[in-house]
N, C-alpha and C. Protein backbone atom coordinates (compact mmCIF):
# COMPACT_ATOMS: atom_id res chain seq x y z
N UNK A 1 -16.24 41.19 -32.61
CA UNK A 1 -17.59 41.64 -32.30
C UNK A 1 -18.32 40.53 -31.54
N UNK A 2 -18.84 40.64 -30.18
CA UNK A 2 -19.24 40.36 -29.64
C UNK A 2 -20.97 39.99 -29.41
N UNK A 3 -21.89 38.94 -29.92
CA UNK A 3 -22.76 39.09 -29.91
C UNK A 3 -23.87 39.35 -28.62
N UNK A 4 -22.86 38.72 -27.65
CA UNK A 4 -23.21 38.51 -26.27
C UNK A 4 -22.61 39.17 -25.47
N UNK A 5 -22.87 39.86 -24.27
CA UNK A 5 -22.23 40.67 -23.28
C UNK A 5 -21.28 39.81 -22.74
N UNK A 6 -19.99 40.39 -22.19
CA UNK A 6 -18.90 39.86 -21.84
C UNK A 6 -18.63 40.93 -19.73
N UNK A 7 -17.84 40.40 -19.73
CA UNK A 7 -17.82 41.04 -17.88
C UNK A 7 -17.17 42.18 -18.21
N UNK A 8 -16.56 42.35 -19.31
CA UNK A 8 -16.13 43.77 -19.41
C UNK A 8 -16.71 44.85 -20.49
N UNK A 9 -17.75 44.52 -20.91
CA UNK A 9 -18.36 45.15 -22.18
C UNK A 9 -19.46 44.40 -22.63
N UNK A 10 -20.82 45.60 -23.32
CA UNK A 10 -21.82 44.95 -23.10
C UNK A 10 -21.65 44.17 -25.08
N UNK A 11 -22.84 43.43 -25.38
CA UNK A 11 -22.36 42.88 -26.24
C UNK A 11 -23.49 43.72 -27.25
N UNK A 12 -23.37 43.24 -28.74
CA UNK A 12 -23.78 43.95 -29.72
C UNK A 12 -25.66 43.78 -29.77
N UNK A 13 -26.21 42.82 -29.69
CA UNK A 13 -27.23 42.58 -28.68
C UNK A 13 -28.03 43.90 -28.08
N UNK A 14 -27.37 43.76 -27.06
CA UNK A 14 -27.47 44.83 -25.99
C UNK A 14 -27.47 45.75 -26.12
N UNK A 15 -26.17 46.66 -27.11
CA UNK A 15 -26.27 47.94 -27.18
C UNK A 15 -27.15 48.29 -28.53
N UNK A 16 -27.65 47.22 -29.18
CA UNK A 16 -28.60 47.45 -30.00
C UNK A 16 -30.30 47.78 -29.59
N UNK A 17 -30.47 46.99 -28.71
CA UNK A 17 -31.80 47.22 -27.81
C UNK A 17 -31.76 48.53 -27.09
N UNK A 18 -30.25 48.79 -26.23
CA UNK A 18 -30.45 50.27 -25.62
C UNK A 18 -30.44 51.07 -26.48
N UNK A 19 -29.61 51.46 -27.82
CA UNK A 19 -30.02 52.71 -28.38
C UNK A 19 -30.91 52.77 -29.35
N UNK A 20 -31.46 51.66 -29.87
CA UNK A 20 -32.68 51.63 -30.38
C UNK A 20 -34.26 52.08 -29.48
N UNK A 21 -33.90 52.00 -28.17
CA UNK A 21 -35.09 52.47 -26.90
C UNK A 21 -34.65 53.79 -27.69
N UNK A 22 -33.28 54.32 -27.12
CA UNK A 22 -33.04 55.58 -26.92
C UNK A 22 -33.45 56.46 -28.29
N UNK A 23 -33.28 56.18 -29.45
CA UNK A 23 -33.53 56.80 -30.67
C UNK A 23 -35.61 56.69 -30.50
N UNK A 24 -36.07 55.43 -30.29
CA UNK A 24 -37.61 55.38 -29.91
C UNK A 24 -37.67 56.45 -28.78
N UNK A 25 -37.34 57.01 -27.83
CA UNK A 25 -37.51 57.66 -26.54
C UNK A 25 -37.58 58.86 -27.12
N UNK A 26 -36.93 59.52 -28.00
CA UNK A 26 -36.39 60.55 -28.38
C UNK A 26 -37.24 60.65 -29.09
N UNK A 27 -37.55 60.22 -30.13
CA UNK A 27 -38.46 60.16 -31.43
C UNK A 27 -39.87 60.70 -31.08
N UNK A 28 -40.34 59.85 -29.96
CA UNK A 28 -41.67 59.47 -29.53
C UNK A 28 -41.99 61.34 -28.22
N UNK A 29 -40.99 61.46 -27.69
CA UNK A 29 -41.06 62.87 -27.11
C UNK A 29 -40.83 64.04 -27.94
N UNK A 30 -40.38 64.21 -28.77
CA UNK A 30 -40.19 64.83 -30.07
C UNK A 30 -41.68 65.07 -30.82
N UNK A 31 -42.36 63.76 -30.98
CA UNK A 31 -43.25 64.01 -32.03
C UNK A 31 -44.60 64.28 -30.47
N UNK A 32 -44.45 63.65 -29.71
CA UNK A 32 -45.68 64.19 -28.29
C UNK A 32 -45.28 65.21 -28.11
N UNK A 33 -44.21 65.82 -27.54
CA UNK A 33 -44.64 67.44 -27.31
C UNK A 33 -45.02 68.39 -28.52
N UNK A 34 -44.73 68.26 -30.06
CA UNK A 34 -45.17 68.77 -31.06
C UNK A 34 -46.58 68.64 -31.36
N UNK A 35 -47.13 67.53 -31.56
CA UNK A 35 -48.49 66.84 -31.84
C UNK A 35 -49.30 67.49 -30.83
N UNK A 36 -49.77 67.77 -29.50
CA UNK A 36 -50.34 67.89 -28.90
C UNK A 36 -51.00 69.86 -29.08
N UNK A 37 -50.14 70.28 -29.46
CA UNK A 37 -50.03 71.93 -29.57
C UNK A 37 -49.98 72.30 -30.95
N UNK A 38 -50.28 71.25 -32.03
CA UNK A 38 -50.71 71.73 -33.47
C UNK A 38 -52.36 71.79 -33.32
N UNK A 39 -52.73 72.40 -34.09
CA UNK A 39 -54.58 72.43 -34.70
C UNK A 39 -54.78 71.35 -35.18
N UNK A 40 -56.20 70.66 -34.41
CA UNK A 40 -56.73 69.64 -34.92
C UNK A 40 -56.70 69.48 -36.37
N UNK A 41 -56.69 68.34 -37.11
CA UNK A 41 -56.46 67.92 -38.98
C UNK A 41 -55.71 66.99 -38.98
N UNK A 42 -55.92 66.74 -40.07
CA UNK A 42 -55.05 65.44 -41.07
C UNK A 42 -53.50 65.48 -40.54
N UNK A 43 -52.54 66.51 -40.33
CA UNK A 43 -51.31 66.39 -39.81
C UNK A 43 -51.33 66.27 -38.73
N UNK A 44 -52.13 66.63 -37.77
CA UNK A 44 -51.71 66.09 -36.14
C UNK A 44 -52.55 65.00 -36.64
N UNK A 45 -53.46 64.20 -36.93
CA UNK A 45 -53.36 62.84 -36.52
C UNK A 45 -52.76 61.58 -37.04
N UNK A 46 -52.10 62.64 -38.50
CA UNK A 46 -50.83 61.49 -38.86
C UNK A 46 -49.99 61.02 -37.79
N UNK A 47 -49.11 62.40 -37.08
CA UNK A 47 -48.21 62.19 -36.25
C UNK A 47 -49.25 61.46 -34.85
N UNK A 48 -50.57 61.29 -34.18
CA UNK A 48 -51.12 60.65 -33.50
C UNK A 48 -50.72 59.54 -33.49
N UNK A 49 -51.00 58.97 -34.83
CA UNK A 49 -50.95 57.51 -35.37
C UNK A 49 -49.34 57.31 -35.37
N UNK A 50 -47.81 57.91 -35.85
CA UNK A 50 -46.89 57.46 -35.93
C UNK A 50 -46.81 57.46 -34.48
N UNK A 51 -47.15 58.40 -33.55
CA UNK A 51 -46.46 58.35 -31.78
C UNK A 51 -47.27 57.13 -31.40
N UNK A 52 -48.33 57.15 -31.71
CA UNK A 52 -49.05 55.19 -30.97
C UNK A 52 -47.92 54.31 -32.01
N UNK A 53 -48.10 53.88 -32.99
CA UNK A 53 -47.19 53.14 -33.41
C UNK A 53 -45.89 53.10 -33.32
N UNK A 54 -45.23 53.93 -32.85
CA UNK A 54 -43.71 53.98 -32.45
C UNK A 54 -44.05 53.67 -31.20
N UNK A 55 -45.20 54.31 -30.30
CA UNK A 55 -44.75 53.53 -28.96
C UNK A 55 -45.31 52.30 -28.91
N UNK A 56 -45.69 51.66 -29.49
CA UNK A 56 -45.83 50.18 -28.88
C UNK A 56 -44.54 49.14 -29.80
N UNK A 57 -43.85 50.13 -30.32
CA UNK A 57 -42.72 49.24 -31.57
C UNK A 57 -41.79 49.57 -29.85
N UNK A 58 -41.36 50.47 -29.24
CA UNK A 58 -40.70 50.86 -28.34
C UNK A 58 -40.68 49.60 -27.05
N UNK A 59 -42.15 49.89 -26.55
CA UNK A 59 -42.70 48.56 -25.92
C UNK A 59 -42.60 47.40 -26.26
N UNK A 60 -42.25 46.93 -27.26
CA UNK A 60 -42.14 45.51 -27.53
C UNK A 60 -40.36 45.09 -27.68
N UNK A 61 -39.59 46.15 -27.89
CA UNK A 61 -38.33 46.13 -27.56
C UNK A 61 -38.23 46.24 -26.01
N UNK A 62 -37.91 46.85 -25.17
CA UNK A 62 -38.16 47.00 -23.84
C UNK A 62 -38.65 45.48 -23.07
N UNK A 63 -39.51 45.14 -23.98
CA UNK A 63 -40.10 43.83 -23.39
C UNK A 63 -38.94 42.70 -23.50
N UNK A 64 -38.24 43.10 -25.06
CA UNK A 64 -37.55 41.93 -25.41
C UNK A 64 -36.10 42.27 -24.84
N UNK A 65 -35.89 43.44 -24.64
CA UNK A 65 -34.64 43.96 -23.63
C UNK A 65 -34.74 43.18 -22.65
N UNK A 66 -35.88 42.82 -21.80
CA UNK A 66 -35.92 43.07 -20.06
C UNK A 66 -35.36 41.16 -20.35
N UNK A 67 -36.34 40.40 -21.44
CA UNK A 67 -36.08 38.96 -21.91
C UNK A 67 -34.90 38.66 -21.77
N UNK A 68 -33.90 39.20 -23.18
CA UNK A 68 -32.50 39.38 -23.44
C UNK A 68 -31.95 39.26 -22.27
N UNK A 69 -31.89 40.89 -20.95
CA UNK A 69 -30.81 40.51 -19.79
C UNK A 69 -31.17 39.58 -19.14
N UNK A 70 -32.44 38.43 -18.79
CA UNK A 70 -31.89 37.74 -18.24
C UNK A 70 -31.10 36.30 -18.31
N UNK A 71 -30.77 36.27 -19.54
CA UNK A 71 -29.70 35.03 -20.01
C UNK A 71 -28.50 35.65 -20.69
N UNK A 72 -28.66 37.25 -20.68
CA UNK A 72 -26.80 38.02 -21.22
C UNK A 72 -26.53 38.43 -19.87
N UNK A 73 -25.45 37.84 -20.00
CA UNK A 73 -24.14 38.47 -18.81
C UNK A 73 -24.36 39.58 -18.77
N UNK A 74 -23.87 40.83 -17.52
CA UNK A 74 -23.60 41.90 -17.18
C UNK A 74 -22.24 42.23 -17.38
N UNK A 75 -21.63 43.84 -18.20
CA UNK A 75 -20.51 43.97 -17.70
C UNK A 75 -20.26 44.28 -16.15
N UNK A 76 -19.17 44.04 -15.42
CA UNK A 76 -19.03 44.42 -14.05
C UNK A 76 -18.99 46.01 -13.81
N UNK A 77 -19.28 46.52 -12.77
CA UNK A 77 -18.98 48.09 -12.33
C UNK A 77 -16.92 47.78 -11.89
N UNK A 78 -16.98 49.09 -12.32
CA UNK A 78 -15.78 49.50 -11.60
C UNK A 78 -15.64 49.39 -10.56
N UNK A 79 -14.01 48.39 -9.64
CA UNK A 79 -14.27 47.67 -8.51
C UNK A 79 -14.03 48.82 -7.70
N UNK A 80 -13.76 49.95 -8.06
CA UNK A 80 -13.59 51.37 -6.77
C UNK A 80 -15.32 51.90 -6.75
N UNK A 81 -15.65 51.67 -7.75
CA UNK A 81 -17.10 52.16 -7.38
C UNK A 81 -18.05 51.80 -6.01
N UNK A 82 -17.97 53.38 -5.68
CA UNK A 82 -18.58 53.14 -3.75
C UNK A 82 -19.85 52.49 -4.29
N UNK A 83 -20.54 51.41 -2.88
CA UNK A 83 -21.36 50.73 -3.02
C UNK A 83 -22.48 51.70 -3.03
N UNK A 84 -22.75 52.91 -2.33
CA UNK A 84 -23.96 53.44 -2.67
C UNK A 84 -24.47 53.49 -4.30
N UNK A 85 -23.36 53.88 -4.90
CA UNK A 85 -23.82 54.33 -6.33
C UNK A 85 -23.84 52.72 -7.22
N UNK A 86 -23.58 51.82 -6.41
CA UNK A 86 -24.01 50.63 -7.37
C UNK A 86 -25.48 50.30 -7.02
N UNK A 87 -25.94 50.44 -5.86
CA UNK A 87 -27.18 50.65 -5.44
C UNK A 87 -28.02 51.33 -5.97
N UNK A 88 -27.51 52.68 -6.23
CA UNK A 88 -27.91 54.11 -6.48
C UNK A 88 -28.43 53.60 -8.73
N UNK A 89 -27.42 52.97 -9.10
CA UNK A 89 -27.36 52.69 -10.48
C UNK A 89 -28.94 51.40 -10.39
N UNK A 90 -28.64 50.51 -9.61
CA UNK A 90 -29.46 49.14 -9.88
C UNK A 90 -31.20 49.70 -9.44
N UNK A 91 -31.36 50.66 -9.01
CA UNK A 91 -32.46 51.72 -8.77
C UNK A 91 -32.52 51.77 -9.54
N UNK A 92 -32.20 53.07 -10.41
CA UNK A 92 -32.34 53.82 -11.28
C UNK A 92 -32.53 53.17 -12.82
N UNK A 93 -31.75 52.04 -12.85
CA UNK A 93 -31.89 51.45 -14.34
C UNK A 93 -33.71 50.25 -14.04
N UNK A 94 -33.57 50.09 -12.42
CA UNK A 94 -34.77 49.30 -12.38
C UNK A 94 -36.14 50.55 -12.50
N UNK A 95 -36.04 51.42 -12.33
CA UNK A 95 -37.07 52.65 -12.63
C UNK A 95 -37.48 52.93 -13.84
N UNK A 96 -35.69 53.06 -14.28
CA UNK A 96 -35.98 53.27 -16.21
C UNK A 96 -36.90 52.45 -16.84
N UNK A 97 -36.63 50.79 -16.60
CA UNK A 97 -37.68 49.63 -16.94
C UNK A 97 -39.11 50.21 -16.97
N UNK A 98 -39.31 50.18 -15.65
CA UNK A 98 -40.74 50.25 -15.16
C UNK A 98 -41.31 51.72 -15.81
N UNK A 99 -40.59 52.77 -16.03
CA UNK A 99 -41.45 53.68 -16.71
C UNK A 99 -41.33 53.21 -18.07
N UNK A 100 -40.60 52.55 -18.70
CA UNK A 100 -40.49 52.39 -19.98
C UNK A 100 -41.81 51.52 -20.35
N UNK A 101 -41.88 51.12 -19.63
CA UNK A 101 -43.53 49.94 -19.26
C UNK A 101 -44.81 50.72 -19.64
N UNK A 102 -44.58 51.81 -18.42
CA UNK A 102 -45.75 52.34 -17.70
C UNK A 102 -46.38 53.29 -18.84
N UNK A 103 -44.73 53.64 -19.70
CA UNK A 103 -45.69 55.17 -20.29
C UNK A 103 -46.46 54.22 -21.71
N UNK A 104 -45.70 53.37 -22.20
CA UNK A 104 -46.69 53.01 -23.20
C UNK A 104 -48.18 52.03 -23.57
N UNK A 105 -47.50 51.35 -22.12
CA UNK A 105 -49.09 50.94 -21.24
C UNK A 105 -50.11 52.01 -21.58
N UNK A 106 -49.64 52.41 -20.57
CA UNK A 106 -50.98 53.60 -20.23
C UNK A 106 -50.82 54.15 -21.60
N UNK A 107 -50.60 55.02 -22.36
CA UNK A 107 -50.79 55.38 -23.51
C UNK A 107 -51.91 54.67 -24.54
N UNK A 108 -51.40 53.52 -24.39
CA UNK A 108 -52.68 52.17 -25.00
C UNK A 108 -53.95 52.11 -24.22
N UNK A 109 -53.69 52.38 -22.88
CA UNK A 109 -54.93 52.31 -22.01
C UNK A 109 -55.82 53.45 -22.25
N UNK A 110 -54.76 55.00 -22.53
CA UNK A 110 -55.60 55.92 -22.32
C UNK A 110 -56.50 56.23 -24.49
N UNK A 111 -55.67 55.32 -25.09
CA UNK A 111 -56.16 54.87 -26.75
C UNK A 111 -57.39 54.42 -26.60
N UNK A 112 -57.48 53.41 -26.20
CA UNK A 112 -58.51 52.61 -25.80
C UNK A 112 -59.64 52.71 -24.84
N UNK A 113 -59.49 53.33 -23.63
CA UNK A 113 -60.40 54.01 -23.32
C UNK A 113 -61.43 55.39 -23.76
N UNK A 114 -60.42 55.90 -24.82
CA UNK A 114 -61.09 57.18 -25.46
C UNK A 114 -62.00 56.61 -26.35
N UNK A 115 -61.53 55.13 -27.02
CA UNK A 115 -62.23 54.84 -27.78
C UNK A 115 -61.66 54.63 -29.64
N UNK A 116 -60.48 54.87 -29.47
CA UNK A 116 -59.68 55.11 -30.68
C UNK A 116 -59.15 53.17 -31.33
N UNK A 117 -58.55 53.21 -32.20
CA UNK A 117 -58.31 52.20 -32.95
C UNK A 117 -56.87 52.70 -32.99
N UNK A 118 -56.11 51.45 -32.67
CA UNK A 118 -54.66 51.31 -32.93
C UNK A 118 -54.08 50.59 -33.89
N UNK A 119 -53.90 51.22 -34.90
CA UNK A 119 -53.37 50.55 -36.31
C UNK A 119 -51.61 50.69 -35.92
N UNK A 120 -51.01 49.36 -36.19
CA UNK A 120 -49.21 49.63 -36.38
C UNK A 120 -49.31 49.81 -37.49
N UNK A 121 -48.95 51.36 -37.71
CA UNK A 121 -48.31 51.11 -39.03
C UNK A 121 -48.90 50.65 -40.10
N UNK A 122 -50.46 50.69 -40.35
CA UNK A 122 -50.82 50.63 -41.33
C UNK A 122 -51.00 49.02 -41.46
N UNK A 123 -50.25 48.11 -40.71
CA UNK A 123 -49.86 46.68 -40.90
C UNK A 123 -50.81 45.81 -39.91
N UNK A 124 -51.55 46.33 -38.71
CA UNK A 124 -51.62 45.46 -37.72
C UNK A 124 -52.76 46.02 -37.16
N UNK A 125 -53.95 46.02 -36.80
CA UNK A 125 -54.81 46.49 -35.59
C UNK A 125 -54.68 46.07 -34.22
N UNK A 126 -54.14 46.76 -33.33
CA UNK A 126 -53.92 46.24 -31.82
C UNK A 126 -54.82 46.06 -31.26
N UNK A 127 -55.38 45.33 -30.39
CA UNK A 127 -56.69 45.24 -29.47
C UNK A 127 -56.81 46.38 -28.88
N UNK A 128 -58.06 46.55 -27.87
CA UNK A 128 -57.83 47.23 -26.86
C UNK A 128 -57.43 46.61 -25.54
N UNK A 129 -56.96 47.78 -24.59
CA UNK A 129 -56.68 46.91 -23.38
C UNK A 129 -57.69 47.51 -22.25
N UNK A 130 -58.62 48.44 -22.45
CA UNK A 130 -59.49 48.51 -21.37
C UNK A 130 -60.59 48.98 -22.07
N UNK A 131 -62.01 48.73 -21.73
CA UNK A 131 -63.25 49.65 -22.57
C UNK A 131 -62.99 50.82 -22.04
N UNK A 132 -64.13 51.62 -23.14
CA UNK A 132 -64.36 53.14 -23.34
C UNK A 132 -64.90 53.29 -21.83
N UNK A 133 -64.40 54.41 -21.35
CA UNK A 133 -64.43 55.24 -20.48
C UNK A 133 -63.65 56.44 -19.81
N UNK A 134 -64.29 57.47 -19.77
CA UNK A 134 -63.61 58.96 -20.14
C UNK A 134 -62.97 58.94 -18.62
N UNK A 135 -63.46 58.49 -17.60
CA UNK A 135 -63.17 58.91 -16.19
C UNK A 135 -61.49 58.00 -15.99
N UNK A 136 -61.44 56.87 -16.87
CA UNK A 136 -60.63 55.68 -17.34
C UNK A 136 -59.50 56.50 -17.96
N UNK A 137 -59.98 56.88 -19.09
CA UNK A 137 -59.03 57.87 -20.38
C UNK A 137 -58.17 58.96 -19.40
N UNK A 138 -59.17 59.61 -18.51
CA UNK A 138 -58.25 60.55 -17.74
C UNK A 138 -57.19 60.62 -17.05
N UNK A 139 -57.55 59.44 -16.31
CA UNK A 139 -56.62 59.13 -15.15
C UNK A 139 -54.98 58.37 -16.23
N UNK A 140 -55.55 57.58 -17.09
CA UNK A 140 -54.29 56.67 -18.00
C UNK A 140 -53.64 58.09 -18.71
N UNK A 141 -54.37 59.00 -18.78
CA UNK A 141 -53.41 60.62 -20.11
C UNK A 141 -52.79 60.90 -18.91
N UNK A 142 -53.15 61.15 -17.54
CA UNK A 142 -52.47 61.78 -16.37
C UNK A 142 -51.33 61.00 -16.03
N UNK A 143 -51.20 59.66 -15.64
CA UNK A 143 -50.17 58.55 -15.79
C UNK A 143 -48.99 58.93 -17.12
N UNK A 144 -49.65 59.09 -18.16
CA UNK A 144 -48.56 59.19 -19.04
C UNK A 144 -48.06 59.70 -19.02
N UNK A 145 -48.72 61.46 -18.87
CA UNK A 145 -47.67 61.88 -18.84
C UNK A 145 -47.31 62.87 -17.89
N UNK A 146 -47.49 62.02 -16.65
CA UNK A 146 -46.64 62.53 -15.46
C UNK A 146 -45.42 61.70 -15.63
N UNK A 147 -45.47 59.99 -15.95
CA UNK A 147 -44.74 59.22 -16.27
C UNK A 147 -43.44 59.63 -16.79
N UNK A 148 -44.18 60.50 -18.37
CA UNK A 148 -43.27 60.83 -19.17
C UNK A 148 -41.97 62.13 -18.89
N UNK A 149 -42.56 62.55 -17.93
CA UNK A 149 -41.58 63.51 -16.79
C UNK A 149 -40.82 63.17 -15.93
N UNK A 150 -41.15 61.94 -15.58
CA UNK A 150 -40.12 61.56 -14.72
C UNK A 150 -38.82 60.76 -15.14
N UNK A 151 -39.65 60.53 -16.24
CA UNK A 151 -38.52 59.70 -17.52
C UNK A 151 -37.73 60.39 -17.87
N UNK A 152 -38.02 61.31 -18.16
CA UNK A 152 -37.52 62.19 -18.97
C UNK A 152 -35.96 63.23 -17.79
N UNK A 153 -36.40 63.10 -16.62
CA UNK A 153 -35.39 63.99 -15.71
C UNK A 153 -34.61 62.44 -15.11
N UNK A 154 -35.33 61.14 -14.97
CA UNK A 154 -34.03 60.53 -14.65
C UNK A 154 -33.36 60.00 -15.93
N UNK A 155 -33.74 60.00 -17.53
CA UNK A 155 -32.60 60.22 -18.33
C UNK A 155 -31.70 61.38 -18.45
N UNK A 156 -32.11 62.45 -17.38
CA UNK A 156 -31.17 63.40 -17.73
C UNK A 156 -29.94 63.05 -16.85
N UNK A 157 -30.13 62.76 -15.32
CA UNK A 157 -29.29 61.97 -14.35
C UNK A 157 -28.43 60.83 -15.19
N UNK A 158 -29.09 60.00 -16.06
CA UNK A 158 -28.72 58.34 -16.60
C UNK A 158 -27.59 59.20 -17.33
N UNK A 159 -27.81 60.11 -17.93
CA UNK A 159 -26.77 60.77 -18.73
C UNK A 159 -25.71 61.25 -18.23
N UNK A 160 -26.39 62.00 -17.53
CA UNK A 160 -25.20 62.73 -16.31
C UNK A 160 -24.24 61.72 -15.84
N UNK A 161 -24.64 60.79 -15.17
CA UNK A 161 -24.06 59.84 -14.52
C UNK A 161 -23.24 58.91 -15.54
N UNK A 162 -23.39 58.61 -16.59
CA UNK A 162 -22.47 58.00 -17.86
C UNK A 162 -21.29 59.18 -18.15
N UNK A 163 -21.58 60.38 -18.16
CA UNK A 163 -20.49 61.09 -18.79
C UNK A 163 -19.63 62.01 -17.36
N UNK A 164 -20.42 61.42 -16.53
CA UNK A 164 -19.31 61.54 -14.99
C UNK A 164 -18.50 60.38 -14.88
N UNK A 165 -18.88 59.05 -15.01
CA UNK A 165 -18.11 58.35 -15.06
C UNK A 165 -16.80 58.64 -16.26
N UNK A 166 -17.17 58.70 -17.58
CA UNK A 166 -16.55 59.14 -18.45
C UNK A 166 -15.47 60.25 -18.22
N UNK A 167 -15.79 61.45 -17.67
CA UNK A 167 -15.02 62.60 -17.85
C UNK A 167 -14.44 62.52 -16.41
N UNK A 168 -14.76 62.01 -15.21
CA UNK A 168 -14.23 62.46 -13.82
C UNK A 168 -13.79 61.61 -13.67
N UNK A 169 -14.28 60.23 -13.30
CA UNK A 169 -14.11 58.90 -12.87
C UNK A 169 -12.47 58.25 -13.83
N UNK A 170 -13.02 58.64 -14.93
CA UNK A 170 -12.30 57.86 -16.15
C UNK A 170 -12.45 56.16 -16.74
N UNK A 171 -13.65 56.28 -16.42
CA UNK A 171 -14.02 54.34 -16.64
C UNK A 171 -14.08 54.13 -17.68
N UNK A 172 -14.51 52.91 -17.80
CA UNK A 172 -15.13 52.82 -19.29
C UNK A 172 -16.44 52.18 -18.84
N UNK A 173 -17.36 52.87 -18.37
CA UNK A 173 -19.16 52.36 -17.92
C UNK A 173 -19.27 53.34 -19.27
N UNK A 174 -19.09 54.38 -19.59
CA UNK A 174 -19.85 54.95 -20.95
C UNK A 174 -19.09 54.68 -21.96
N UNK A 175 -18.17 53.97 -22.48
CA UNK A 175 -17.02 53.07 -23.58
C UNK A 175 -17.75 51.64 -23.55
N UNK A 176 -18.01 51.27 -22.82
CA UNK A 176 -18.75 49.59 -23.26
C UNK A 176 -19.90 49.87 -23.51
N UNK A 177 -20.90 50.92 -23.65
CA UNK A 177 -21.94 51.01 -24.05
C UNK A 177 -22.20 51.59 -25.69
N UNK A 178 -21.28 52.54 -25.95
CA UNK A 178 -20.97 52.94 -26.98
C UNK A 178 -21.46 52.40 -28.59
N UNK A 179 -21.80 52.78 -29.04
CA UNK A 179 -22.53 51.42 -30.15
C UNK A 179 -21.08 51.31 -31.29
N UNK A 180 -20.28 51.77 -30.98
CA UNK A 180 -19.68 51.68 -32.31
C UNK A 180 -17.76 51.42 -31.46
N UNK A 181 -16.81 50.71 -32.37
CA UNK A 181 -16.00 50.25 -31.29
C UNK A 181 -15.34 51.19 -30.54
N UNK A 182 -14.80 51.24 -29.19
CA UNK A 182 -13.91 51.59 -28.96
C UNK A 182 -12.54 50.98 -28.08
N UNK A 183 -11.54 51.61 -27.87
CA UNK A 183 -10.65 50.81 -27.11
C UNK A 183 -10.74 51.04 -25.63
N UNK A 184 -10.77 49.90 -24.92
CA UNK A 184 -11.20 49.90 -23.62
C UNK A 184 -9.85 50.52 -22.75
N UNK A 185 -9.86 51.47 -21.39
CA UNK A 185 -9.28 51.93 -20.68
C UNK A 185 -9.07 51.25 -19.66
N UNK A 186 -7.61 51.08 -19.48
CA UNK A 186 -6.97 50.01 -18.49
C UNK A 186 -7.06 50.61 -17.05
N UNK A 187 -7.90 51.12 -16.61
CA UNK A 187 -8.00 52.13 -15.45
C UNK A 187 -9.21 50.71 -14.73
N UNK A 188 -9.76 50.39 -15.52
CA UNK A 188 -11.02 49.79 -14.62
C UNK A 188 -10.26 48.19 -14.41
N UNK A 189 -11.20 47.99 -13.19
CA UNK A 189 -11.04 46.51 -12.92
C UNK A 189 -12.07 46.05 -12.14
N UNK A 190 -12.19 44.70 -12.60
CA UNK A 190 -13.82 43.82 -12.40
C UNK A 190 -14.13 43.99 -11.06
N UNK A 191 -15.64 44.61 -10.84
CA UNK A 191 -16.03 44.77 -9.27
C UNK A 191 -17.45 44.06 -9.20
N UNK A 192 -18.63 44.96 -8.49
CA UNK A 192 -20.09 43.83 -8.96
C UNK A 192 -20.06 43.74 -10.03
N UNK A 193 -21.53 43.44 -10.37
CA UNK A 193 -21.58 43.20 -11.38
C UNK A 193 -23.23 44.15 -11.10
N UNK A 194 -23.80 44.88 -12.79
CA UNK A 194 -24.99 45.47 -12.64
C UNK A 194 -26.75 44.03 -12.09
């Protein structure tokens, strides 16, 4: 077990930060599209309070993700992999970042501009990050969640594109990510690197 990413597989580290986003990503769209379309009360603003507090627990991983890669190694791409799609990948995972940023930013922005109090969890009061203002609040709810749409269709691609490699390609780009072990496929050999 690997604590650190290696050129052929990412390390335990790593795939702990990505599917910990991914279980937060899931969680946090799960309880926002539910929450928003219940009747005002005590149960939608429980779940209010768990979706702000899961997303800034989300955000502060993400933060410590972006930390992490830059002193863990990359595994390499597959050296047949055409250069567009290594291009096409170093896009797309640099997008993922930046909305992963953007939606819980703004989420805090559009908290705080309404005028609301951000408790973690019962444990912590967050500041605000901009004063009250509704014209403010609007524009940061519109950000989110246009944000949260676009997130949401290029994880459907991020997916796509892991289990194409997987099922067509035959790599192992979706085997080194895997959280749990598996045996690596002698088909690949070291090309860039992500």
């Amino acid at each position: 077990m690997n604590w650190r990413s290696t050129t052929q597989r990412w390390g335990v580290i790593a795939k702990a930060f990505h599917w910990l986003v991914a279980l937060g990503i899931f969680a946090l769209a799960g309880i926002g599209l539910y929450m928003v379309d219940m009747p005002l009360g005590m149960a939608q603003l429980r779940l209010f309070l768990l979706h702000k507090a899961l997303g800034v627990t989300v955000l502060a991983l993400v933060v410590l993700r972006l930390l992490w890669r830059l002193i863990d190694r990359h595994p390499r791409y597959p050296a047949d992999m055409p250069r567009w799609q290594v291009g096409a990948a170093h896009a797309s995972h640099a997008l993922l970042y930046l909305l992963l940023l953007l939606i819980p930013i703004s989420g805090w922005v559009y908290n705080s501009a309404s005028g609301f109090p951000l408790p973690w969890f019962g444990l912590l009061q967050l500041p605000a990050l901009a004063p009250v203002s509704k014209p403010l609040a609007r524009v940061a709810l519109d950000v989110h969640e246009t944000a949260f749409w676009v997130l949401a269709a290029l994880l459907l691609l991020h997916v796509a594109a892991a289990l194409d490699h997987h099922f067509r390609h035959r790599d192992t780009v979706l085997l080194r990510m895997l959280p749990w072990r598996t045996r690596a496929r002698t088909t690949d050999t070291p090309g860039d690197t992500p």
